[in-house]
C-alpha atoms as a PDB file:
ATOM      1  CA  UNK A   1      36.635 -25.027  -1.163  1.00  0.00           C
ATOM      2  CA  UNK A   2      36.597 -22.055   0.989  1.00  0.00           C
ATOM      3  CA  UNK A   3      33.443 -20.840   2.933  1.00  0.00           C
ATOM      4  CA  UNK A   4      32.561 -17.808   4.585  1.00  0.00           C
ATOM      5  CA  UNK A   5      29.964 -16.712   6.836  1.00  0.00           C
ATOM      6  CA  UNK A   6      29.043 -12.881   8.012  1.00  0.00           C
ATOM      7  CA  UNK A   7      29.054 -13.085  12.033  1.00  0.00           C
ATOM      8  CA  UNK A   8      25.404 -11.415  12.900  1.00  0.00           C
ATOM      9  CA  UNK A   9      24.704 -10.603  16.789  1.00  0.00           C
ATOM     10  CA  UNK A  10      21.362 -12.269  18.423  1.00  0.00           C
ATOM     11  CA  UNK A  11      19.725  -8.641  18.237  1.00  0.00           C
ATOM     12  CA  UNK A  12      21.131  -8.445  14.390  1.00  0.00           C
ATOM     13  CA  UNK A  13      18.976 -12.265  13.465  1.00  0.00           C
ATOM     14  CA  UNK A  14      16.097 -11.345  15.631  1.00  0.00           C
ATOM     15  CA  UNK A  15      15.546  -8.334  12.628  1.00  0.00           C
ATOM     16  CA  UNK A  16      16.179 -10.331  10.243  1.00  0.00           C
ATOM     17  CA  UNK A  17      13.662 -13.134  11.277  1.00  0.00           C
ATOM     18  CA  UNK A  18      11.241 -10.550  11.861  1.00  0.00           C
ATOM     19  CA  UNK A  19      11.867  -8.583   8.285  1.00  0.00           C
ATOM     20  CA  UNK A  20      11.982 -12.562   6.644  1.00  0.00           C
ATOM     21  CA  UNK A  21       8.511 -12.881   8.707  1.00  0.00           C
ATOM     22  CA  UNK A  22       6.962  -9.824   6.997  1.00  0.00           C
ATOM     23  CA  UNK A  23       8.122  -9.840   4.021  1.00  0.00           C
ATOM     24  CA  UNK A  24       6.991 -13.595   3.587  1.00  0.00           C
ATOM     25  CA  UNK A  25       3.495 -12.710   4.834  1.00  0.00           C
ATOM     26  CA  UNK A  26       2.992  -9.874   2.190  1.00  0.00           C
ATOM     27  CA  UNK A  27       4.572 -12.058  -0.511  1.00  0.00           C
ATOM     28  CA  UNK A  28       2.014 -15.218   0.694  1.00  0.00           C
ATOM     29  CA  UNK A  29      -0.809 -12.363   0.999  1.00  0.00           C
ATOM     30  CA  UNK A  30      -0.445 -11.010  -2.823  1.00  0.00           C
ATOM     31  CA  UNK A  31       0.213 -13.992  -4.250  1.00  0.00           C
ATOM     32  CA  UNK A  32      -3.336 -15.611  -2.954  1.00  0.00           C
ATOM     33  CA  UNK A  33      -5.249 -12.373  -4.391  1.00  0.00           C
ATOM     34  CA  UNK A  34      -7.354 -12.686  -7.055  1.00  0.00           C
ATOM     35  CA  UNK A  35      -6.266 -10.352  -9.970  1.00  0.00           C
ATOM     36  CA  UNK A  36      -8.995 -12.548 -12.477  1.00  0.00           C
ATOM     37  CA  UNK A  37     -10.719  -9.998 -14.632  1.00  0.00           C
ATOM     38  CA  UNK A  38      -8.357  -7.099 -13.545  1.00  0.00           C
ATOM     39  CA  UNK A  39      -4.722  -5.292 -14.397  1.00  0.00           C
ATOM     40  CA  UNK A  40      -2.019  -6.915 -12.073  1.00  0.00           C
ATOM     41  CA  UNK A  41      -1.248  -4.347  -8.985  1.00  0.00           C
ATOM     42  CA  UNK A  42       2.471  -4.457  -8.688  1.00  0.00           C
ATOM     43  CA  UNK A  43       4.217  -6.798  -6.212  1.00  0.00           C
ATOM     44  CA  UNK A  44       6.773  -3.695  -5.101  1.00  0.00           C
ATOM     45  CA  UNK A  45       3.432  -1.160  -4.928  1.00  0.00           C
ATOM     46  CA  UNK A  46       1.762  -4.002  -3.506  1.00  0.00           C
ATOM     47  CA  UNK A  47       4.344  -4.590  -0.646  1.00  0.00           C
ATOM     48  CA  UNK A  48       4.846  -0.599   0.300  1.00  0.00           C
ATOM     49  CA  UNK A  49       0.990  -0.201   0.970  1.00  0.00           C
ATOM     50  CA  UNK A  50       0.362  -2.953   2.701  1.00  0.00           C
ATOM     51  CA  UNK A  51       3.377  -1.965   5.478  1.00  0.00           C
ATOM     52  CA  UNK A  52       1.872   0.963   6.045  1.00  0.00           C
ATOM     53  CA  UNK A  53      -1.743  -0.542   6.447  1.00  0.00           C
ATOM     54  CA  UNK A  54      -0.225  -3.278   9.136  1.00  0.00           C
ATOM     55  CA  UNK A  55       1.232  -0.494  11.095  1.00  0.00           C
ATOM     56  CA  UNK A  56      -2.374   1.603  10.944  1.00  0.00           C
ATOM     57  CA  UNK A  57      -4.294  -0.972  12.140  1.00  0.00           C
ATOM     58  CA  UNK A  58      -1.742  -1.969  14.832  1.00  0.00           C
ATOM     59  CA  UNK A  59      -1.989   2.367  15.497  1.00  0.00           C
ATOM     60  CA  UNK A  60      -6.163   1.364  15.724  1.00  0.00           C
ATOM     61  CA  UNK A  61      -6.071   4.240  12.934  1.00  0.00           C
ATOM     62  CA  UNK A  62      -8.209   2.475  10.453  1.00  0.00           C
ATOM     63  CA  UNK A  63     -11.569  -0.372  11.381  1.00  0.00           C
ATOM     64  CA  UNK A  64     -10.467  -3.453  12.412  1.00  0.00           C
ATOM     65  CA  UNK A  65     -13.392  -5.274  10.840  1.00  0.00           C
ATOM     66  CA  UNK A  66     -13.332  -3.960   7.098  1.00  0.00           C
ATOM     67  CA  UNK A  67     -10.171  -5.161   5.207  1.00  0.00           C
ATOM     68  CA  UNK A  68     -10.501  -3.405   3.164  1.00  0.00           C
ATOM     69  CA  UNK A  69      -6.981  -1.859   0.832  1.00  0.00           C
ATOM     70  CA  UNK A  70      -7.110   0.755  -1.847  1.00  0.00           C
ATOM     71  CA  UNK A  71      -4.395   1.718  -3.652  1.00  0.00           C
ATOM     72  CA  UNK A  72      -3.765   4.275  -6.169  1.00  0.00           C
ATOM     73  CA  UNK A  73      -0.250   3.756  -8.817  1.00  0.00           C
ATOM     74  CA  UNK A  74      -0.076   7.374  -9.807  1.00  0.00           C
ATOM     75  CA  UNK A  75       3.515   5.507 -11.478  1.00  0.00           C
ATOM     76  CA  UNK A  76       1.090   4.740 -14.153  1.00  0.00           C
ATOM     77  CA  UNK A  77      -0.323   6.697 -16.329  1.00  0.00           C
ATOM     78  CA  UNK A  78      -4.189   8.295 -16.587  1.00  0.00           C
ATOM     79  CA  UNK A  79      -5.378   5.721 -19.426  1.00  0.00           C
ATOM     80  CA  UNK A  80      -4.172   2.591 -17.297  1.00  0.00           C
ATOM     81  CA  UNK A  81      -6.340   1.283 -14.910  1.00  0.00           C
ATOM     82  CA  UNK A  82      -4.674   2.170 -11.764  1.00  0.00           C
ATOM     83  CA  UNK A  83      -6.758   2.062  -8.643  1.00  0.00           C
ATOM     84  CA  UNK A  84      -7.165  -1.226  -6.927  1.00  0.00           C
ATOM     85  CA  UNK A  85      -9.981  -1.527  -4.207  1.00  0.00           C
ATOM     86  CA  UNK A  86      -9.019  -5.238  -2.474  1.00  0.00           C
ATOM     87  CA  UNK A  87     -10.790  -7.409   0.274  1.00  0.00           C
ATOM     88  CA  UNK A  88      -7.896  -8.606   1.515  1.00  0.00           C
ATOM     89  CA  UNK A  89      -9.677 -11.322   3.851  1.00  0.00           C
ATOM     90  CA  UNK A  90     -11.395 -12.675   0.414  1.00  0.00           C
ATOM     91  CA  UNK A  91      -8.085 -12.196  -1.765  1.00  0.00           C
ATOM     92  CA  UNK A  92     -10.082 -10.178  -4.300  1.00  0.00           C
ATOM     93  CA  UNK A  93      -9.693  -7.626  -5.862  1.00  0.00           C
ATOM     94  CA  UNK A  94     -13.160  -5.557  -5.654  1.00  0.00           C
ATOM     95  CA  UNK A  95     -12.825  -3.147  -8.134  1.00  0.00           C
ATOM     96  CA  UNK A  96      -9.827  -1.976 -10.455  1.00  0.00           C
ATOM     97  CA  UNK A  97     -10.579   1.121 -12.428  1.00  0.00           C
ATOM     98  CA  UNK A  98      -9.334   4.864 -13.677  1.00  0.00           C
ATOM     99  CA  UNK A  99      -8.484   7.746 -11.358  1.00  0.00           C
ATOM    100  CA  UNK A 100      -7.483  11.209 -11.950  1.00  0.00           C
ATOM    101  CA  UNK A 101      -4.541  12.908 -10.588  1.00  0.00           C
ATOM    102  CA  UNK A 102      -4.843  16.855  -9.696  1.00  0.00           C
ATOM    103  CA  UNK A 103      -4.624  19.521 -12.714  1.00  0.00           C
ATOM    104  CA  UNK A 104      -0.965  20.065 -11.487  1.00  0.00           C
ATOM    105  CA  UNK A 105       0.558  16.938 -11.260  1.00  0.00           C
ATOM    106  CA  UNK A 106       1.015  16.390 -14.556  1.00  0.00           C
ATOM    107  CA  UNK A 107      -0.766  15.274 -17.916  1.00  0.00           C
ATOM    108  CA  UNK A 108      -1.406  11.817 -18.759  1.00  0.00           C
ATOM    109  CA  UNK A 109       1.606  10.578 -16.246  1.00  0.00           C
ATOM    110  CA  UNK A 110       1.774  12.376 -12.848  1.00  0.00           C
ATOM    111  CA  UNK A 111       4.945  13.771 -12.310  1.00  0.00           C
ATOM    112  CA  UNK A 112       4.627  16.783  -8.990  1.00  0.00           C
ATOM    113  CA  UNK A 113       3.077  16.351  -5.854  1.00  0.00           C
ATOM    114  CA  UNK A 114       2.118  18.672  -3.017  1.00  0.00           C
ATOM    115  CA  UNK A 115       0.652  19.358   0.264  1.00  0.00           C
ATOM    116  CA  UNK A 116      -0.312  22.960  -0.327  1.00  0.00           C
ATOM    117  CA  UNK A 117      -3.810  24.353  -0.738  1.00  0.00           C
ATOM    118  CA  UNK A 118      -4.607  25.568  -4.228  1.00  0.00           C
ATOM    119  CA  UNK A 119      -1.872  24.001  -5.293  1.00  0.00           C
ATOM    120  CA  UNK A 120      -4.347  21.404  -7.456  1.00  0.00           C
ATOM    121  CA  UNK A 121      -2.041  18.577  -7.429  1.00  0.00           C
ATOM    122  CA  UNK A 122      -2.045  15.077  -5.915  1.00  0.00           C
ATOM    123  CA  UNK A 123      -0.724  14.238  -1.944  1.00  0.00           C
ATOM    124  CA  UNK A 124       1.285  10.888  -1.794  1.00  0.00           C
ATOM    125  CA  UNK A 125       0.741   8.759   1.284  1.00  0.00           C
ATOM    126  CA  UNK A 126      -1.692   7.059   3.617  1.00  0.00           C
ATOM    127  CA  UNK A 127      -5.342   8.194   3.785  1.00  0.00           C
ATOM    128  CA  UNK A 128      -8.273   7.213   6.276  1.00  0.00           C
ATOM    129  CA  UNK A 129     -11.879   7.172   4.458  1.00  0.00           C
ATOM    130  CA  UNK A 130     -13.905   9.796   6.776  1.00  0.00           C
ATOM    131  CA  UNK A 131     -18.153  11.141   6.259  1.00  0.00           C
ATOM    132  CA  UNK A 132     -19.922  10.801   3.417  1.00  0.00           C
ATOM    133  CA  UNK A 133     -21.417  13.880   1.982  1.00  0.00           C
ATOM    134  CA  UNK A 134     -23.533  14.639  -0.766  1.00  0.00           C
ATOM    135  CA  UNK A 135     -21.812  18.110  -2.398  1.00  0.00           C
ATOM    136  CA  UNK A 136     -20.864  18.985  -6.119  1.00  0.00           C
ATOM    137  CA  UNK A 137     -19.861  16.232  -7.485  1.00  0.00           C
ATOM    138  CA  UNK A 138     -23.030  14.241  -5.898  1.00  0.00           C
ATOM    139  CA  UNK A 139     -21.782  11.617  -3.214  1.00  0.00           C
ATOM    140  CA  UNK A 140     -18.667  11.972  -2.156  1.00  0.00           C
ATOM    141  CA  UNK A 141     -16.477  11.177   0.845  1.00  0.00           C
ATOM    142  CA  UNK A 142     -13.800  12.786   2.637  1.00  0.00           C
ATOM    143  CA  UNK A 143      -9.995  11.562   3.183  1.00  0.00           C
ATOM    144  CA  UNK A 144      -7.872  12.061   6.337  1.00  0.00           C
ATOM    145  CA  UNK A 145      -4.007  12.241   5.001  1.00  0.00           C
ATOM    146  CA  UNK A 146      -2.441  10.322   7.946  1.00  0.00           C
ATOM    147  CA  UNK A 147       1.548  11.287   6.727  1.00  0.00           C
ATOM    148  CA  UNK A 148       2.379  14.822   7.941  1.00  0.00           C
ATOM    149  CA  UNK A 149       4.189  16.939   5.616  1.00  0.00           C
ATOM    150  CA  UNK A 150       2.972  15.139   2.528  1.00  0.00           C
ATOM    151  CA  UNK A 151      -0.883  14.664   2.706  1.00  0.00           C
ATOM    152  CA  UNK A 152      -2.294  15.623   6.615  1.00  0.00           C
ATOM    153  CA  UNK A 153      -3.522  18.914   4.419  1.00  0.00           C
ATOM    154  CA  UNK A 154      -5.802  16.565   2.736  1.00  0.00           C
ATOM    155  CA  UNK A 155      -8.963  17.429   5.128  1.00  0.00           C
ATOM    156  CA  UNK A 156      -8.662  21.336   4.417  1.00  0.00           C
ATOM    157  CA  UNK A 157      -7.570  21.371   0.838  1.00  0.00           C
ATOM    158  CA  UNK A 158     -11.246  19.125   0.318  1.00  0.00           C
ATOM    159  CA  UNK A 159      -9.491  16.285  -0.948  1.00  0.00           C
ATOM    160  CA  UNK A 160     -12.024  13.747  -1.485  1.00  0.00           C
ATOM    161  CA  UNK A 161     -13.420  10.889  -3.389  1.00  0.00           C
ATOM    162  CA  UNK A 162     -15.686  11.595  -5.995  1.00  0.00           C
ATOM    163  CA  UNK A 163     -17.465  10.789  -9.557  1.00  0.00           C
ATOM    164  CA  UNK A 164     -16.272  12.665 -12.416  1.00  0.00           C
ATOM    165  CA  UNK A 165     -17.629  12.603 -16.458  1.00  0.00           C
ATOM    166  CA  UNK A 166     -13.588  13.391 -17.187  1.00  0.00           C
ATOM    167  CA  UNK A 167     -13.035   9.875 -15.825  1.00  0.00           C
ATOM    168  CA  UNK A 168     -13.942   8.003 -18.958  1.00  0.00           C
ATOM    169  CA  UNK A 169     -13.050   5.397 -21.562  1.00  0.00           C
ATOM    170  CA  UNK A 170     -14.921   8.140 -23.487  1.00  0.00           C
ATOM    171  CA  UNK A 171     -12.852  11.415 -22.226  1.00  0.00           C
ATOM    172  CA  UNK A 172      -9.417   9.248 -22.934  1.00  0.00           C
ATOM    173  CA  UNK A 173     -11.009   8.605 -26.554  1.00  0.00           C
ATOM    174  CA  UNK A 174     -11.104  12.314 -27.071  1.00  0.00           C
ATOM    175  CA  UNK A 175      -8.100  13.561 -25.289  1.00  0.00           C
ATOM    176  CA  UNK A 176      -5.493  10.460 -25.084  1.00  0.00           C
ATOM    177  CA  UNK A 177      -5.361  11.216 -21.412  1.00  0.00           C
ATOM    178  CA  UNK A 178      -8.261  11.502 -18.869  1.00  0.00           C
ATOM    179  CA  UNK A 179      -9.306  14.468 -17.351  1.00  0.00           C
ATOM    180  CA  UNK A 180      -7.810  16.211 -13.974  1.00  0.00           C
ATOM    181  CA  UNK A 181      -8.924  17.127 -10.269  1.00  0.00           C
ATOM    182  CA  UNK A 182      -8.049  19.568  -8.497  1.00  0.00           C
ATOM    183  CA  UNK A 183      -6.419  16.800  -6.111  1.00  0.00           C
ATOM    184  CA  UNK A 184      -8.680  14.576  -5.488  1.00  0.00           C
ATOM    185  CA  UNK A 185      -8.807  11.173  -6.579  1.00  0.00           C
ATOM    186  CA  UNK A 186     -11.574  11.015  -8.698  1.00  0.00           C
ATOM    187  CA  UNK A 187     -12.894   7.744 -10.082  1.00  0.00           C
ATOM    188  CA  UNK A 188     -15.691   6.833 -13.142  1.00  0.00           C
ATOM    189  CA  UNK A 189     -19.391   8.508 -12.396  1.00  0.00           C
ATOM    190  CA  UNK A 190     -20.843   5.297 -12.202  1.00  0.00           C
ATOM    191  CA  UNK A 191     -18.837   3.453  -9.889  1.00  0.00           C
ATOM    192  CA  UNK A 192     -18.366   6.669  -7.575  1.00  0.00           C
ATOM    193  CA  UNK A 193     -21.009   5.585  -4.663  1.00  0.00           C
ATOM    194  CA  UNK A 194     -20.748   1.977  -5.055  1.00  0.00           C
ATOM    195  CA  UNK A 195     -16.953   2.836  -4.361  1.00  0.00           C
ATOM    196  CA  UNK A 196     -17.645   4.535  -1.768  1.00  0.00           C
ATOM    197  CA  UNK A 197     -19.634   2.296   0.066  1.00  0.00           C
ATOM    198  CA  UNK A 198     -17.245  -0.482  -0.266  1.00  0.00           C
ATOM    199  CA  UNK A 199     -14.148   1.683   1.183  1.00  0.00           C
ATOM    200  CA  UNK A 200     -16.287   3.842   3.898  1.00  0.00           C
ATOM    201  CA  UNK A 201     -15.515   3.450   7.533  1.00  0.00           C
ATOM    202  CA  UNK A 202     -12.501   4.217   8.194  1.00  0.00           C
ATOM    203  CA  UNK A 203     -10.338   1.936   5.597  1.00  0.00           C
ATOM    204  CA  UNK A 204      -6.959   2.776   4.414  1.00  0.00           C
ATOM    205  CA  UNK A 205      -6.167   4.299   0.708  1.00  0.00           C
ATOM    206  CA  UNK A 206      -2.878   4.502  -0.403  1.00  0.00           C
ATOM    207  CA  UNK A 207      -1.374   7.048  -3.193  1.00  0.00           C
ATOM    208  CA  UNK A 208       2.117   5.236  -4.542  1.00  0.00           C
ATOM    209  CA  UNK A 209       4.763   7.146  -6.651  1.00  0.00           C
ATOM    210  CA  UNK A 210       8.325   6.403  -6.225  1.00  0.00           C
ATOM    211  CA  UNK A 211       9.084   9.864  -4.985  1.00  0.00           C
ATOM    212  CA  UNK A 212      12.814   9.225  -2.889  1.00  0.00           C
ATOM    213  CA  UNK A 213      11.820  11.795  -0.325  1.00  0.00           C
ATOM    214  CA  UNK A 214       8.575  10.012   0.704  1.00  0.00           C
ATOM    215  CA  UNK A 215       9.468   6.342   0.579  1.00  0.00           C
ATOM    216  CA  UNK A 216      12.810   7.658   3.095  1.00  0.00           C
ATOM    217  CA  UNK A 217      10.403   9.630   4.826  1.00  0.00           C
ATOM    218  CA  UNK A 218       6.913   8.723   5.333  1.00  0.00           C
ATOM    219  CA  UNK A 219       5.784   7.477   8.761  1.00  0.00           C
ATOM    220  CA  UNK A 220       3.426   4.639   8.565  1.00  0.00           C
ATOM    221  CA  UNK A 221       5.579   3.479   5.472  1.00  0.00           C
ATOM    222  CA  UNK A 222       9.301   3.379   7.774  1.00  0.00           C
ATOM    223  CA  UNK A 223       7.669   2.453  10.853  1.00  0.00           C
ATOM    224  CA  UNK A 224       8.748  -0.669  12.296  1.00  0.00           C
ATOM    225  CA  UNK A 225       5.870  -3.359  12.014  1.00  0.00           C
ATOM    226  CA  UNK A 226       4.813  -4.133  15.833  1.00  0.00           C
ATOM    227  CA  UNK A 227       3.097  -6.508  16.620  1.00  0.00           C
ATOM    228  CA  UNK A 228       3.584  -8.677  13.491  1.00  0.00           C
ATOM    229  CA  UNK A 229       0.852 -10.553  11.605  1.00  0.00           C
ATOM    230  CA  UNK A 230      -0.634 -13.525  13.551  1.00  0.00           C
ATOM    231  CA  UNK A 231      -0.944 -16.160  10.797  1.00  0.00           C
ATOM    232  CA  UNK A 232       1.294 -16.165   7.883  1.00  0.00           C
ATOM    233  CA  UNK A 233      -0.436 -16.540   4.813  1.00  0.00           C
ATOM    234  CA  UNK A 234       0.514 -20.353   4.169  1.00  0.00           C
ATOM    235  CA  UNK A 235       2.217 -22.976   5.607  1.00  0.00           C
ATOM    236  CA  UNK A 236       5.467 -23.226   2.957  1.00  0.00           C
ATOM    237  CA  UNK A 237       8.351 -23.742   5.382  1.00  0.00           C
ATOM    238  CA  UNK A 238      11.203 -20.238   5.260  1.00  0.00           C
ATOM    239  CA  UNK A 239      14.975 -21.059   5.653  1.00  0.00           C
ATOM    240  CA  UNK A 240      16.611 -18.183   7.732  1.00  0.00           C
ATOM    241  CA  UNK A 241      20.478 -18.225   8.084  1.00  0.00           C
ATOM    242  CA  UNK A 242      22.160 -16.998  11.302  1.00  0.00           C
ATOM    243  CA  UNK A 243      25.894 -17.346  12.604  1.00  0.00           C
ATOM    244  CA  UNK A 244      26.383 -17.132  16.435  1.00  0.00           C
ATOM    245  CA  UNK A 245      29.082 -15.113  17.173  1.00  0.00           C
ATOM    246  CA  UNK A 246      30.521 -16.637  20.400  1.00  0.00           C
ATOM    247  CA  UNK A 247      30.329 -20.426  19.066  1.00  0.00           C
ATOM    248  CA  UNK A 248      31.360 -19.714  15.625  1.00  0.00           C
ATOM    249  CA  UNK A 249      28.466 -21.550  13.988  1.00  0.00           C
ATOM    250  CA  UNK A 250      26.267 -21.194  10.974  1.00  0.00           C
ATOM    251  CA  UNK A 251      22.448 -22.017  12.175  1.00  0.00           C
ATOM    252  CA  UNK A 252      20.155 -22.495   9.692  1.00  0.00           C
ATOM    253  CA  UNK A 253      16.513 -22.353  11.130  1.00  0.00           C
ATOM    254  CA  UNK A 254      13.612 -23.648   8.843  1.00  0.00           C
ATOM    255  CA  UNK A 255      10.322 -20.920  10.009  1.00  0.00           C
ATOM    256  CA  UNK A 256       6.829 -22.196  10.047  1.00  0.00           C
ATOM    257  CA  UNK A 257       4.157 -19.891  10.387  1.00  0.00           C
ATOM    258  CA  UNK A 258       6.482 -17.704  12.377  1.00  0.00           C
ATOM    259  CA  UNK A 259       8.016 -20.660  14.606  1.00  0.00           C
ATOM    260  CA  UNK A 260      11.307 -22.436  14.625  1.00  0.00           C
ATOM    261  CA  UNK A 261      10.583 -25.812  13.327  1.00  0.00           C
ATOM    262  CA  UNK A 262      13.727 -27.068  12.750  1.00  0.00           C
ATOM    263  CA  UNK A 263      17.613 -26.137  13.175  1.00  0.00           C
ATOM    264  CA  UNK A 264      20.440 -27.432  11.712  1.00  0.00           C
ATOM    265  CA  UNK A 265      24.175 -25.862  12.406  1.00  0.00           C
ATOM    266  CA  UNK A 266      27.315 -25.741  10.632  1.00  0.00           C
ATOM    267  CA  UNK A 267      30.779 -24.618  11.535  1.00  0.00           C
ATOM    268  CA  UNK A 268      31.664 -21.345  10.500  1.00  0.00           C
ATOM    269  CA  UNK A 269      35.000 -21.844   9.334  1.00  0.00           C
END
């Protein structure tokens, strides 16, 4: 039987061991969370946050001692709970409840998003959690959009977390949809400050919709992962594949935690 091998250069397998690296330490990462007593956050949404959340923390964008992860899956719609607040030291999952999308974004599913001020709808990207204020809505906090062109606005257009009585098991009851911000990512009255407090201090938010023109285009999202993770998250043993082209030879290296631990080679006929 036939075999044949693509020939890969020794800059070509050092990306790939690095992208077999990450992408194993995400995987390793979700699958230890806790989702007990929650909605499951999706694996794909799951993996796009947390690459740009390595690269902020490598940037010394967001603290270094809270672990903190929130993500927002504006794919799903109002009545699903959609906002995920993890510990991702712990594995948990913190809190996992409603949040609105802006008044412009769409109805129950959001469909538009912008950057523009008065333009009521939702920003898609990486946010920083900034001051605590006490304003309209009661406690609130402010958000730093950290991807230009698609939510550095944020600041000015007063884009901020806050309580809302349109956030509500008993507003979706009455309306089949929950109610809408002007932008900001409101969440359920009673969990607003406790919210807050877990996700103050400069910890990373992420707003996910599979919008082609961000995910080819946002920052923090494309930006190559450097350094990468210390520790992977277990000790399972990855297979990586590489053919060297000036001996002709298939090399199969067996990764643990990051290091070679064992090669075997095969001709590359």
């Amino acid at each position: 039987m036939a075999l044949s091998f693509n020939i890969v250069s020794a800059s070509d397998a050092n990306a790939v061991s690095e992208s077999a690296r990450i992408e194993r330490y995400i995987t390793s990462l979700y699958n230890n969370i806790s989702f007990r007593n929650s909605e499951k956050l999706s694996y794909e949404v799951f993996s796009t946050a947390m690459r740009g959340y390595l690269n902020l923390r490598n940037a010394g964008k967001i603290s270094q001692e809270k672990q903190i992860l929130t993500i927002c899956d504006f794919n799903q719609p109002s009545t699903f709970a959609r906002m995920w607040v993890i510990d991702l030291g712990l594995r948990k999952v913190l809190y996992n409840n409603y949040v609105a999308h802006g008044q412009a974004t769409g109805e129950d599913c959001a469909m538009k998003f912008s950057n523009r001020k008065n333009s009521h709808q939702s920003s898609l990207g990486f946010y920083v959690t900034s001051e605590i204020y006490t304003g309209e809505h009661g406690t609130s906090m402010r958000l730093e959009g950290m991807d230009n062109g698609f939510n550095d606005a944020a600041y000015d257009r007063d884009i901020v977390i806050h309580g809302a009585d349109y956030v509500s098991d008993k507003y979706i009851k009455e309306n089949e949809r929950l109610g809408r911000s002007w932008g900001c990512p409101a969440v359920p009255e009673k969990l607003a400050v406790p919210i807050i407090n877990t996700i103050s201090e400069g910890t990373c938010l992420f707003i996910y919709y599979p919008d082609k023109k961000y995910l080819a285009n946002g920052y923090w999202l494309n930006k190559k992962i450097s350094p990468l993770p210390d520790v992977l998250a277990n000790d399972d043993m990855l297979p990586l594949e590489i053919t060297h082209p000036s001996a002709r030879v298939k090399t199969i290296q067996y990764l643990h935690n990051g290091k070679v631990d064992s090669v075997i080679s095969l001709p590359a006929r």
